[in-house]
N, C-alpha and C. Protein backbone atom coordinates (compact mmCIF):
# COMPACT_ATOMS: atom_id res chain seq x y z
N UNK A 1 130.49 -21.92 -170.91
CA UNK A 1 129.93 -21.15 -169.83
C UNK A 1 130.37 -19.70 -169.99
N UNK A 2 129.70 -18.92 -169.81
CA UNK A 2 129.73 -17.37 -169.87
C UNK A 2 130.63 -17.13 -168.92
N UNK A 3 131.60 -15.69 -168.84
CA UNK A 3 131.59 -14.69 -167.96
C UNK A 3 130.99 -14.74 -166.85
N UNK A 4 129.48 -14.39 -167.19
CA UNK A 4 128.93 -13.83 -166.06
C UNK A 4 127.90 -15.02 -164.97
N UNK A 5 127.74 -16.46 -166.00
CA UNK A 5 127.61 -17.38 -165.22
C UNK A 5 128.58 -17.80 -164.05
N UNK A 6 129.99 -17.80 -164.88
CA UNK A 6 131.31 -18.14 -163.84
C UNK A 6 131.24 -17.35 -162.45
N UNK A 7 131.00 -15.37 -163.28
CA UNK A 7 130.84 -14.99 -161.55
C UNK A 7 130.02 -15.42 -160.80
N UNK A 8 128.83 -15.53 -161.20
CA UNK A 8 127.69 -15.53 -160.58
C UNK A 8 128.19 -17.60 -159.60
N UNK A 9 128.87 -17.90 -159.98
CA UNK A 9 129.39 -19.33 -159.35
C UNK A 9 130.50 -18.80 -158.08
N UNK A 10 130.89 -18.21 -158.49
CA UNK A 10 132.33 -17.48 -157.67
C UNK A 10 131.61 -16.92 -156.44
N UNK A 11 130.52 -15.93 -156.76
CA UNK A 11 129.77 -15.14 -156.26
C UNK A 11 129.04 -15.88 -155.08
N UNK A 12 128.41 -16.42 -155.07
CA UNK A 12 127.46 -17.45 -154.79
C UNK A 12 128.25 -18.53 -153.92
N UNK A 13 128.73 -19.25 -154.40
CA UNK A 13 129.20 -20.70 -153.62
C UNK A 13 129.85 -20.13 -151.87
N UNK A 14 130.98 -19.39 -152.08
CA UNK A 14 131.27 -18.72 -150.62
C UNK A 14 130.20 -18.52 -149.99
N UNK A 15 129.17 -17.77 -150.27
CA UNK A 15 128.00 -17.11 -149.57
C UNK A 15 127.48 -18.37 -148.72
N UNK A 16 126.52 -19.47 -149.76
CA UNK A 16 126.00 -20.14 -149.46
C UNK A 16 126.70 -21.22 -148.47
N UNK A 17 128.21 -21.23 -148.81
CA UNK A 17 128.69 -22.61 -147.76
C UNK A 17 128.79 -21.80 -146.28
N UNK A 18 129.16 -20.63 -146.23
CA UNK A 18 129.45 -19.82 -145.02
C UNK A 18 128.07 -19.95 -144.71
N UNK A 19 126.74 -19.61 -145.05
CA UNK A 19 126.11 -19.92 -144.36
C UNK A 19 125.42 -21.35 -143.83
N UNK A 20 125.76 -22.41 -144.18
CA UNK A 20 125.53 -23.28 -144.06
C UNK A 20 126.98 -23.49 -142.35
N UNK A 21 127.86 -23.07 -142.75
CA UNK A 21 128.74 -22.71 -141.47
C UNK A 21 128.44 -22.64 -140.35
N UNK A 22 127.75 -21.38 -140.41
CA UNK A 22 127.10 -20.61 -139.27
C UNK A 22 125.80 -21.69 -138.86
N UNK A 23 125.27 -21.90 -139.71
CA UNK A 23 123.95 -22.95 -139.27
C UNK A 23 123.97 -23.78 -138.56
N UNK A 24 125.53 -24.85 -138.81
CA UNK A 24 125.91 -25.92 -138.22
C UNK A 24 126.23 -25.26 -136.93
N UNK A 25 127.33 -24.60 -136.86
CA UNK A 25 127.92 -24.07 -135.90
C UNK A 25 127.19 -23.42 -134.65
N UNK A 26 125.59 -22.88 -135.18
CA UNK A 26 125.04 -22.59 -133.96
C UNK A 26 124.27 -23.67 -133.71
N UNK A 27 124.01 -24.74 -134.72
CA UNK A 27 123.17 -26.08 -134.11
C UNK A 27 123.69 -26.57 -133.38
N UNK A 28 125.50 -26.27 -132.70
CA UNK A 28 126.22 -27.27 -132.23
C UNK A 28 125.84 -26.31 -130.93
N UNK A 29 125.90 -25.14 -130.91
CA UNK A 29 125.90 -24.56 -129.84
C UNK A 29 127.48 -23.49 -130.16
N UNK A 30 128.22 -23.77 -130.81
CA UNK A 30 129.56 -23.12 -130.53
C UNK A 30 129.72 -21.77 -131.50
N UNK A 31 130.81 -21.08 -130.54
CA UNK A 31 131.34 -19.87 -130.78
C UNK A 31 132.11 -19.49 -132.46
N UNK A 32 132.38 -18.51 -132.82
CA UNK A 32 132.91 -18.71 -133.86
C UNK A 32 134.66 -19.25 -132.51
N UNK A 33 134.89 -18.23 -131.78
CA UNK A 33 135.71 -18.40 -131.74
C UNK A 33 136.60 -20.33 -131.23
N UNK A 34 135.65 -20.76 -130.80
CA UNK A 34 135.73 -22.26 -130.11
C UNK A 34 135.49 -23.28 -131.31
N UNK A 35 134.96 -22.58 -132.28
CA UNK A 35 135.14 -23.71 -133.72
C UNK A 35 136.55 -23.06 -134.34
N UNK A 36 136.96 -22.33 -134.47
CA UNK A 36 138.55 -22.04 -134.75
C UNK A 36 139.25 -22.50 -133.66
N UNK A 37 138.97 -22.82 -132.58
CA UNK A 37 140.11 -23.34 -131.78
C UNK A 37 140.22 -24.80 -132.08
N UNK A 38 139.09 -25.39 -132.52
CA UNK A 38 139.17 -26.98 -133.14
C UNK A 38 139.45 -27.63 -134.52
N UNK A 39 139.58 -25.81 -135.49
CA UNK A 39 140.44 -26.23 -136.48
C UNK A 39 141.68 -25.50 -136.59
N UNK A 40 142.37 -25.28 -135.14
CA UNK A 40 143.58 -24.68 -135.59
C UNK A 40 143.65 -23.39 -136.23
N UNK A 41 142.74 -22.79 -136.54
CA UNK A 41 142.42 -21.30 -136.98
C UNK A 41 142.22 -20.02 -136.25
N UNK A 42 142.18 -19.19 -136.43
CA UNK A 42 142.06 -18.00 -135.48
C UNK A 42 140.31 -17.72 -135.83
N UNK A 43 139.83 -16.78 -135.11
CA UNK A 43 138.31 -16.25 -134.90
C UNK A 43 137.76 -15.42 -136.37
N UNK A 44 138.75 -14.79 -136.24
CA UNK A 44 138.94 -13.59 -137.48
C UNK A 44 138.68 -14.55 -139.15
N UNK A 45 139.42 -15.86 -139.14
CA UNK A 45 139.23 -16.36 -140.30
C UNK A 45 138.13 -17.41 -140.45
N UNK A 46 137.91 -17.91 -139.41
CA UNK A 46 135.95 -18.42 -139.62
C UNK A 46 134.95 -16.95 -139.96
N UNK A 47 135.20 -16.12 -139.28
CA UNK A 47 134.27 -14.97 -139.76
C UNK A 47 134.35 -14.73 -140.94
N UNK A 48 135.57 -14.83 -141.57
CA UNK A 48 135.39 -14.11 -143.12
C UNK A 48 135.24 -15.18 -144.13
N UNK A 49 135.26 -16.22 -143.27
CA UNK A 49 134.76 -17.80 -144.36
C UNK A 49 133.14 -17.85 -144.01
N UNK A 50 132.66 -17.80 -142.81
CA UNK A 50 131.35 -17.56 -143.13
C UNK A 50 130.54 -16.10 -143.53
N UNK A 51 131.55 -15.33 -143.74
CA UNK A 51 130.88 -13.88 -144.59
C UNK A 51 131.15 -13.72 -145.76
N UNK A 52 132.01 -15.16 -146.55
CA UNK A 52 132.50 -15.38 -147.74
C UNK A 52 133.58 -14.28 -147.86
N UNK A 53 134.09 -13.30 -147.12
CA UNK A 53 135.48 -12.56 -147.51
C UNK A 53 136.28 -13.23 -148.02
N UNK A 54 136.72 -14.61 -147.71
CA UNK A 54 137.94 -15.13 -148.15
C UNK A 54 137.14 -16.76 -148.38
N UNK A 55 137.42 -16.96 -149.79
CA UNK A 55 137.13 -18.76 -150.33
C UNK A 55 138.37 -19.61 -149.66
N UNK A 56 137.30 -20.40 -148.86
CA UNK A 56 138.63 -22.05 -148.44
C UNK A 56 138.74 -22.79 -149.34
N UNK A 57 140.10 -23.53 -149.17
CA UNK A 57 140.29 -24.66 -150.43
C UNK A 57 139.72 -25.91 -149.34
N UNK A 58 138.96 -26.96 -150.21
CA UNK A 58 138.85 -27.96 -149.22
C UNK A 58 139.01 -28.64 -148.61
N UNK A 59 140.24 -29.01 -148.48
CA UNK A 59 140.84 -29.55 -147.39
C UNK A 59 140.46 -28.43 -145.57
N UNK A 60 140.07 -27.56 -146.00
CA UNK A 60 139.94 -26.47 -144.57
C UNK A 60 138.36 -26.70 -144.42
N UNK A 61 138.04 -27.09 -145.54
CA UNK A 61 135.80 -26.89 -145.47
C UNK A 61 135.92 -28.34 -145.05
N UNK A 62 136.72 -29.61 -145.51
CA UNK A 62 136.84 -30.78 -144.71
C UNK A 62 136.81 -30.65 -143.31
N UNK A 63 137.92 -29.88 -143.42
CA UNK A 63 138.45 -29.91 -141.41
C UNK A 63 136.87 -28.90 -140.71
N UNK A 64 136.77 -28.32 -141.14
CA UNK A 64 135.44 -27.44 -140.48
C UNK A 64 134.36 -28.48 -140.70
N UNK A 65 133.95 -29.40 -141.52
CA UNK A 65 132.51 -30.20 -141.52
C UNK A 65 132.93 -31.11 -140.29
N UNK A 66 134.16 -31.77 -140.32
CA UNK A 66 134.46 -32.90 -139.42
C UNK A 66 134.27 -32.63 -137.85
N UNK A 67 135.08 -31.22 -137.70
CA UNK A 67 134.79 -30.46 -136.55
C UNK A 67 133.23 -30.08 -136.24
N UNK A 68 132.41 -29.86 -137.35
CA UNK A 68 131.20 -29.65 -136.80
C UNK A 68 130.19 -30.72 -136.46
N UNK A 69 130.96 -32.28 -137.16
CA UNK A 69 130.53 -33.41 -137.39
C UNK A 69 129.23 -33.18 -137.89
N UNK A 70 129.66 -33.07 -139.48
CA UNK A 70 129.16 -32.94 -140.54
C UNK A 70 129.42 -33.51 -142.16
N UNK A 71 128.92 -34.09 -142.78
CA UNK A 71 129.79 -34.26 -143.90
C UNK A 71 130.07 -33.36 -144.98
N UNK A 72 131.27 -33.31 -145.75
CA UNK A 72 131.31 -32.34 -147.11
C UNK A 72 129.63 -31.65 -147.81
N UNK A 73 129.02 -33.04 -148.08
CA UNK A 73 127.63 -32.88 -148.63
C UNK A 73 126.76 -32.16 -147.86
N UNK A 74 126.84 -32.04 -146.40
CA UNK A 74 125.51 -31.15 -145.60
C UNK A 74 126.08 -30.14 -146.07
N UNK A 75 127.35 -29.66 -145.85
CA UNK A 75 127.91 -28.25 -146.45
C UNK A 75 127.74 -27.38 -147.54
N UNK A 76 127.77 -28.63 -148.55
CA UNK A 76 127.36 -27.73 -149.65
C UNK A 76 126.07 -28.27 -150.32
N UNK A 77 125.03 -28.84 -149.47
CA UNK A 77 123.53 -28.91 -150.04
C UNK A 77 123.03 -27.88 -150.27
N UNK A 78 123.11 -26.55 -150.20
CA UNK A 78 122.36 -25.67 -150.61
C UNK A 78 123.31 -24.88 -151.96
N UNK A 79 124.14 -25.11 -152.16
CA UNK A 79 124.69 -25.10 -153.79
C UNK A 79 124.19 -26.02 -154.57
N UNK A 80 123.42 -25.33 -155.57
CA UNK A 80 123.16 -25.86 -156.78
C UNK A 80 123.60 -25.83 -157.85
């Protein structure tokens, strides 16, 4: 795999799961800040996970699907 495939993976995957985030999160109806209160997180760090600023390891994209009662897979169906 190239360089610039790898970024373009790096690049990409944050984007797409954060928005898949936000999707769930307003299908549920909830706040950023009231889905960080149900994973133990502050407001500030759902925002920059769904604006991709900062990549979660998964054990945190676990705790956020479960909280949105969602599975791993709805999360990242739009990564290809």
């Amino acid at each position: 795999m190239s360089d610039l495939e790898l970024k373009k993976i790096e690049n990409e995957i944050p984007i797409k799961v954060g928005e898949q985030i936000v999707y769930f999160r307003k299908l549920k109806g909830l706040t950023q800040t009231e889905l960080a209160k149900m994973v133990n997180k502050d407001r500030q760090y759902i925002y920059k996970i769904e604006k991709a600023v900062v990549t979660s390891n998964i054990a945190t994209l676990a705790i956020i699907a479960t909280a949105l009662e969602i599975t791993l897979s709805q999360l990242f169906e739009k990564v290809k």
